[in-house]
Protein backbone atom coordinates (compact mmCIF):
# COMPACT_ATOMS: atom_id res chain seq x y z
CA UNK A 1 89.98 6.50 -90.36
CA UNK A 2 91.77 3.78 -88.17
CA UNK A 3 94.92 2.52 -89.24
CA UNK A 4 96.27 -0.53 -87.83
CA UNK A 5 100.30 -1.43 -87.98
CA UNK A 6 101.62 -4.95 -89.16
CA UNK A 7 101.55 -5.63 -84.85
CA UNK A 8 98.10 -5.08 -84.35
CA UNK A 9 97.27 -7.28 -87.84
CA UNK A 10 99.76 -9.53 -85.80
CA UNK A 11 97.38 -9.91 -82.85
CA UNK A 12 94.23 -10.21 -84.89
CA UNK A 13 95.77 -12.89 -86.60
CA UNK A 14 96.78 -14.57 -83.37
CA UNK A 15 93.30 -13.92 -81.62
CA UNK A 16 91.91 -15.58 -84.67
CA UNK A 17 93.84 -18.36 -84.76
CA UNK A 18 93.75 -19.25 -80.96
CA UNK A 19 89.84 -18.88 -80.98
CA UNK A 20 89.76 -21.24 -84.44
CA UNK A 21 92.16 -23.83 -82.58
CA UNK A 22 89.84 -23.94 -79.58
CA UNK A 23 86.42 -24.33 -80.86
CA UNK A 24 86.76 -25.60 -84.49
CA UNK A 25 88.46 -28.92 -83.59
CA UNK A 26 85.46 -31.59 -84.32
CA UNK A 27 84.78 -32.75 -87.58
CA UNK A 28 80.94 -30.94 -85.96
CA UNK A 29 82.62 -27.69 -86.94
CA UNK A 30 83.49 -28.55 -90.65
CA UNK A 31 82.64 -27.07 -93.67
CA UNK A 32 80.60 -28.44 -96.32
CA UNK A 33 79.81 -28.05 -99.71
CA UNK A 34 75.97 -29.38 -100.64
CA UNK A 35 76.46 -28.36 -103.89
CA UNK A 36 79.26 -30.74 -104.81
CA UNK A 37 77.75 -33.82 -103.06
CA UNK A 38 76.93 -36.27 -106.24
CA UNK A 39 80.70 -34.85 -108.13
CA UNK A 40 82.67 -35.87 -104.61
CA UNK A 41 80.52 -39.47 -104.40
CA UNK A 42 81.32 -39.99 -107.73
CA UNK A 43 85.08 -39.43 -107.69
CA UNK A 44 85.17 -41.52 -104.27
CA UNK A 45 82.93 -44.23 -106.04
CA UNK A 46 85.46 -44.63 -108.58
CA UNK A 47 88.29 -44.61 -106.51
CA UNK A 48 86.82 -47.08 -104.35
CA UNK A 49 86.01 -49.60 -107.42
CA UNK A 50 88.93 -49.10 -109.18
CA UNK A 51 91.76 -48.61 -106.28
CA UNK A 52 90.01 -50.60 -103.07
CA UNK A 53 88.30 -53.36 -105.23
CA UNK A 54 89.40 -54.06 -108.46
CA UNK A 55 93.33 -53.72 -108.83
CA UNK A 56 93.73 -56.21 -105.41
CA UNK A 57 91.40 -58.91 -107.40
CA UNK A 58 93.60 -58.06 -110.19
CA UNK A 59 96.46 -58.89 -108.02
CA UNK A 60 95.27 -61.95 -105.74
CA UNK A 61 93.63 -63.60 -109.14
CA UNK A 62 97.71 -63.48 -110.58
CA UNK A 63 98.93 -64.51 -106.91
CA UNK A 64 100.74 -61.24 -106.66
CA UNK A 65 100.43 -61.20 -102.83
CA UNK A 66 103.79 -59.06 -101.69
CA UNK A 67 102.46 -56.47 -104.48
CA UNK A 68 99.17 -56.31 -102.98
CA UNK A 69 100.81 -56.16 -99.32
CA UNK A 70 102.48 -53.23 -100.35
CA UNK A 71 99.84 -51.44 -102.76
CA UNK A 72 97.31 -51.75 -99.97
CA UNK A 73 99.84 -50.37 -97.39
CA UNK A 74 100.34 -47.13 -99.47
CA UNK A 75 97.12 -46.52 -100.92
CA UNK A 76 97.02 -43.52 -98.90
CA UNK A 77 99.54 -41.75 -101.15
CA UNK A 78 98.07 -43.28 -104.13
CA UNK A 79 94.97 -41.16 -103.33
CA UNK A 80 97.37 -38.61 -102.74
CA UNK A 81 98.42 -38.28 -105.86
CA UNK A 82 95.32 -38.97 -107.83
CA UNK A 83 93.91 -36.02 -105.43
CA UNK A 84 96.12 -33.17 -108.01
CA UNK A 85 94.46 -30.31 -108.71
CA UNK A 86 90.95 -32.30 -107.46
CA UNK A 87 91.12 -34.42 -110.44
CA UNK A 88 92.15 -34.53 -114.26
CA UNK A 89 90.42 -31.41 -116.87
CA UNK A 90 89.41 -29.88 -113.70
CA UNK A 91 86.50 -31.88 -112.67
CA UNK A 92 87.52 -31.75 -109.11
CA UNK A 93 85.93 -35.19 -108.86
CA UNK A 94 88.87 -35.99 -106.31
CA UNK A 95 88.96 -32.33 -104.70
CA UNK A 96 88.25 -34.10 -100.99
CA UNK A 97 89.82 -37.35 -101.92
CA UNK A 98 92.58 -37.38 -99.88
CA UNK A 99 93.60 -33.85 -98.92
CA UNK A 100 95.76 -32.74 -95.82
CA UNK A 101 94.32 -29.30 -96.40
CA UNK A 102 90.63 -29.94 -96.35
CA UNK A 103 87.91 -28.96 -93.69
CA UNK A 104 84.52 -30.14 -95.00
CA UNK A 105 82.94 -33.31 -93.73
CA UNK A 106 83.18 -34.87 -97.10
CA UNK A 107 87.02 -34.67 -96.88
CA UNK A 108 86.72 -36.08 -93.55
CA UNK A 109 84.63 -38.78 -94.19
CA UNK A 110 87.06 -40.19 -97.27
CA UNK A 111 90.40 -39.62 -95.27
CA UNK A 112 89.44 -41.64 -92.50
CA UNK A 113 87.90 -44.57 -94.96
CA UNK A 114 90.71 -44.39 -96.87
CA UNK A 115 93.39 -44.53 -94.01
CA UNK A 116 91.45 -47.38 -92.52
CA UNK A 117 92.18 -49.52 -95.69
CA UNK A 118 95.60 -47.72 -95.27
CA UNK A 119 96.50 -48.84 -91.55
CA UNK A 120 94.53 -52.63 -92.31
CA UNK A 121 97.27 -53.14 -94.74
CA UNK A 122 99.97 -52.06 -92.56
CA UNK A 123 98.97 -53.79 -89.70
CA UNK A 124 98.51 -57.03 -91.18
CA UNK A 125 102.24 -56.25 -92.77
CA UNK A 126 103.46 -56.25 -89.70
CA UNK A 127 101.58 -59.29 -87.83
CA UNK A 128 102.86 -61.23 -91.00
CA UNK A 129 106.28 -59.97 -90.25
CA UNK A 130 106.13 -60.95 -86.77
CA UNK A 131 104.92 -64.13 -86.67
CA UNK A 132 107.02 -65.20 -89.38
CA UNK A 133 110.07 -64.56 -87.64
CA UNK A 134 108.87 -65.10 -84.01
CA UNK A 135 110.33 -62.37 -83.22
CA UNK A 136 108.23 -59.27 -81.56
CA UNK A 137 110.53 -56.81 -81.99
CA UNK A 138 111.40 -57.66 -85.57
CA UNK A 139 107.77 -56.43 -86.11
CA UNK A 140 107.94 -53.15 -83.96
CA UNK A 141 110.99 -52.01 -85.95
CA UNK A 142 109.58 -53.08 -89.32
CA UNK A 143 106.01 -51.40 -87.96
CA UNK A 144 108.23 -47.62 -86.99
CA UNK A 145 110.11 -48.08 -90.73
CA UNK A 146 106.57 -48.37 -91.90
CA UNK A 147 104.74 -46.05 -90.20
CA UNK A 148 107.91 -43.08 -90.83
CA UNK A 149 108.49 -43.26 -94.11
CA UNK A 150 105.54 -44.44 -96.03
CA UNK A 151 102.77 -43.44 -93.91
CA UNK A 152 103.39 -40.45 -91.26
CA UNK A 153 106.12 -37.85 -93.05
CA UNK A 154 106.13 -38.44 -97.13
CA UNK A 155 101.85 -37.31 -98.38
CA UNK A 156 102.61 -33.46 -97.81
CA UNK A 157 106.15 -33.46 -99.32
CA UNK A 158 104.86 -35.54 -102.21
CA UNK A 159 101.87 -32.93 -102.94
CA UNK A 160 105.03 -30.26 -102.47
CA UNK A 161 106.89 -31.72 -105.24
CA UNK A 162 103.65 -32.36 -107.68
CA UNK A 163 102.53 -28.64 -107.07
CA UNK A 164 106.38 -27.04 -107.82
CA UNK A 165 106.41 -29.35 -110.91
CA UNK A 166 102.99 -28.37 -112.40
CA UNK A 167 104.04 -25.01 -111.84
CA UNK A 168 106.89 -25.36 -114.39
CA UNK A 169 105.22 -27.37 -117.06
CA UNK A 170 102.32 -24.40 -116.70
CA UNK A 171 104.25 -22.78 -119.49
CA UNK A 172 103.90 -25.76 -121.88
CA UNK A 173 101.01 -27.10 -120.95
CA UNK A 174 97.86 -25.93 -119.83
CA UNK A 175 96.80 -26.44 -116.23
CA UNK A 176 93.25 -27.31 -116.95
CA UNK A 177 94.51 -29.84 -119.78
CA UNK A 178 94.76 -33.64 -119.17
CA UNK A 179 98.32 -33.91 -120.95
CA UNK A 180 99.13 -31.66 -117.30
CA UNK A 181 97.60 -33.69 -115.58
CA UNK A 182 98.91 -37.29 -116.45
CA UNK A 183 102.58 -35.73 -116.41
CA UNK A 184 102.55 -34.41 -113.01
CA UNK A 185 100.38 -37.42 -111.85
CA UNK A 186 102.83 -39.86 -113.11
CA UNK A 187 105.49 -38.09 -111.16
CA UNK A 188 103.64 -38.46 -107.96
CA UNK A 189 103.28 -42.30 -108.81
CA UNK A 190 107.23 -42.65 -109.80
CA UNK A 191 107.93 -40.44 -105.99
CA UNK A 192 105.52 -43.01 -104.37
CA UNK A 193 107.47 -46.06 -105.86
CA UNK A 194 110.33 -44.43 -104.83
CA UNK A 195 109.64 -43.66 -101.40
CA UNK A 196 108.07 -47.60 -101.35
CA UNK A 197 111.73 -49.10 -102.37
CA UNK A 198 113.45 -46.20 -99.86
CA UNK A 199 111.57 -47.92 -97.40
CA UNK A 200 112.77 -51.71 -98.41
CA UNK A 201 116.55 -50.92 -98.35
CA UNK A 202 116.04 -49.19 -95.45
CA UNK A 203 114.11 -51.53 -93.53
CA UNK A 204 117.00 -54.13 -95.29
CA UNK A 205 119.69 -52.11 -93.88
CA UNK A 206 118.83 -51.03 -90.49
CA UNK A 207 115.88 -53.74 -89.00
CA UNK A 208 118.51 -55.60 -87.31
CA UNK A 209 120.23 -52.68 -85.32
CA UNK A 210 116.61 -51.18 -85.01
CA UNK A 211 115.27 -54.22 -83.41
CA UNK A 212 118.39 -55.02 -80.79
CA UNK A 213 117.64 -51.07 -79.90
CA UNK A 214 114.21 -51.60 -79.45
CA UNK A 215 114.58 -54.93 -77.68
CA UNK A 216 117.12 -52.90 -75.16
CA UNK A 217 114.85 -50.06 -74.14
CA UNK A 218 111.91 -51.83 -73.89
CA UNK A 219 113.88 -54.70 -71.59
CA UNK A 220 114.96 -51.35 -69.56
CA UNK A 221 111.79 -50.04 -69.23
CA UNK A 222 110.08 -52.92 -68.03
């Protein structure tokens, strides 16, 4: 019998891995799972009614209009969040809501809708921003604040911090349970508000300087 050493699992590995990276790199090569189709259109359904339609009305019928500017900006990592463990009681009704790990066409389908609502609220952010204060570069700072800290770096350490943290309260309460759940769900909310008013004092603190930068190297490149 043929025993391979921990190089030659190595190289398999890496043979693997380069062939994966050079043919499966089109949403044609996905996954997908036929058997979940009406659960996953449900859970998107609801998040769609509930988080794309209904809270906004909610907040333009009470003239809440910087709320919904930011809410609509970040509803990425709301999805996030609501995306724990696929859903509450283990219905996995949010499995492929919003999940940097997935590879099935359903997955790819609601990332891409959902960072479109995402980036529309981010980019009208910033043409607000802009035109407000006439100033282009004002926006281009505000738009590389944005873009850092609430919608490029903080969805992967968030789902970090909700994983570690349902670990620990597995010993108290059930991971299938919808106590679990709501506890580790909320702290994914309170780490998205946080990361939300991170991004106001920083964009308080630092737009000015950010924007005389930016206004320098762009004059110098052009």
């Amino acid at each position: 019998m043929k025993i391979y050493n921990n190089n030659n699992i190595l190289l398999l590995y890496m043979l693997i891995k380069e062939k994966y990276l050079k043919n499966d790199r089109t949403v044609f090569n996905f996954k997908t799972e036929k058997q979940h189709y009406l659960r996953t259109l449900l859970g998107f359904l609801i998040f769609l009614i509930l988080f794309i339609i209904l809270i906004p009305i909610i907040l333009i019928k009470y003239k809440y209009y910087l709320i919904l500017l930011s809410y609509f900006s970040n509803v990425d990592l709301i999805a996030t969040v609501l995306g724990y463990h696929g859903g509450p009681m283990d219905t996995f009704i949010w499995k492929h809501l919003y999940n940097p790990g997935d590879s099935t066409i359903e997955g790819y389908v609601m990332v891409n809708i959902i960072n479109f609502f995402a980036l529309l609220g981010l980019i009208y952010a910033i043409v607000k921003h802009t035109l407000s204060t006439q100033n282009i570069y004002l926006g281009m700072s505000r738009a590389a604040i944005m873009l850092l800290i609430t919608y490029l770096i903080p969805g992967n350490f968030i789902i970090l911090l909700m994983n570690n943290f349902g670990n620990y309260i597995n010993k108290y309460f059930k991971s299938e349970s919808l106590l679990h759940y709501l506890l580790v769900a909320l702290l994914g909310m309170f780490s998205v508000i946080t990361i939300i008013f991170f991004e106001i004092f920083i964009t308080k603190q630092f737009l000015p300087y950010l924007s005389s930068s930016m206004k320098y190297l762009t004059k110098m490149i052009y």
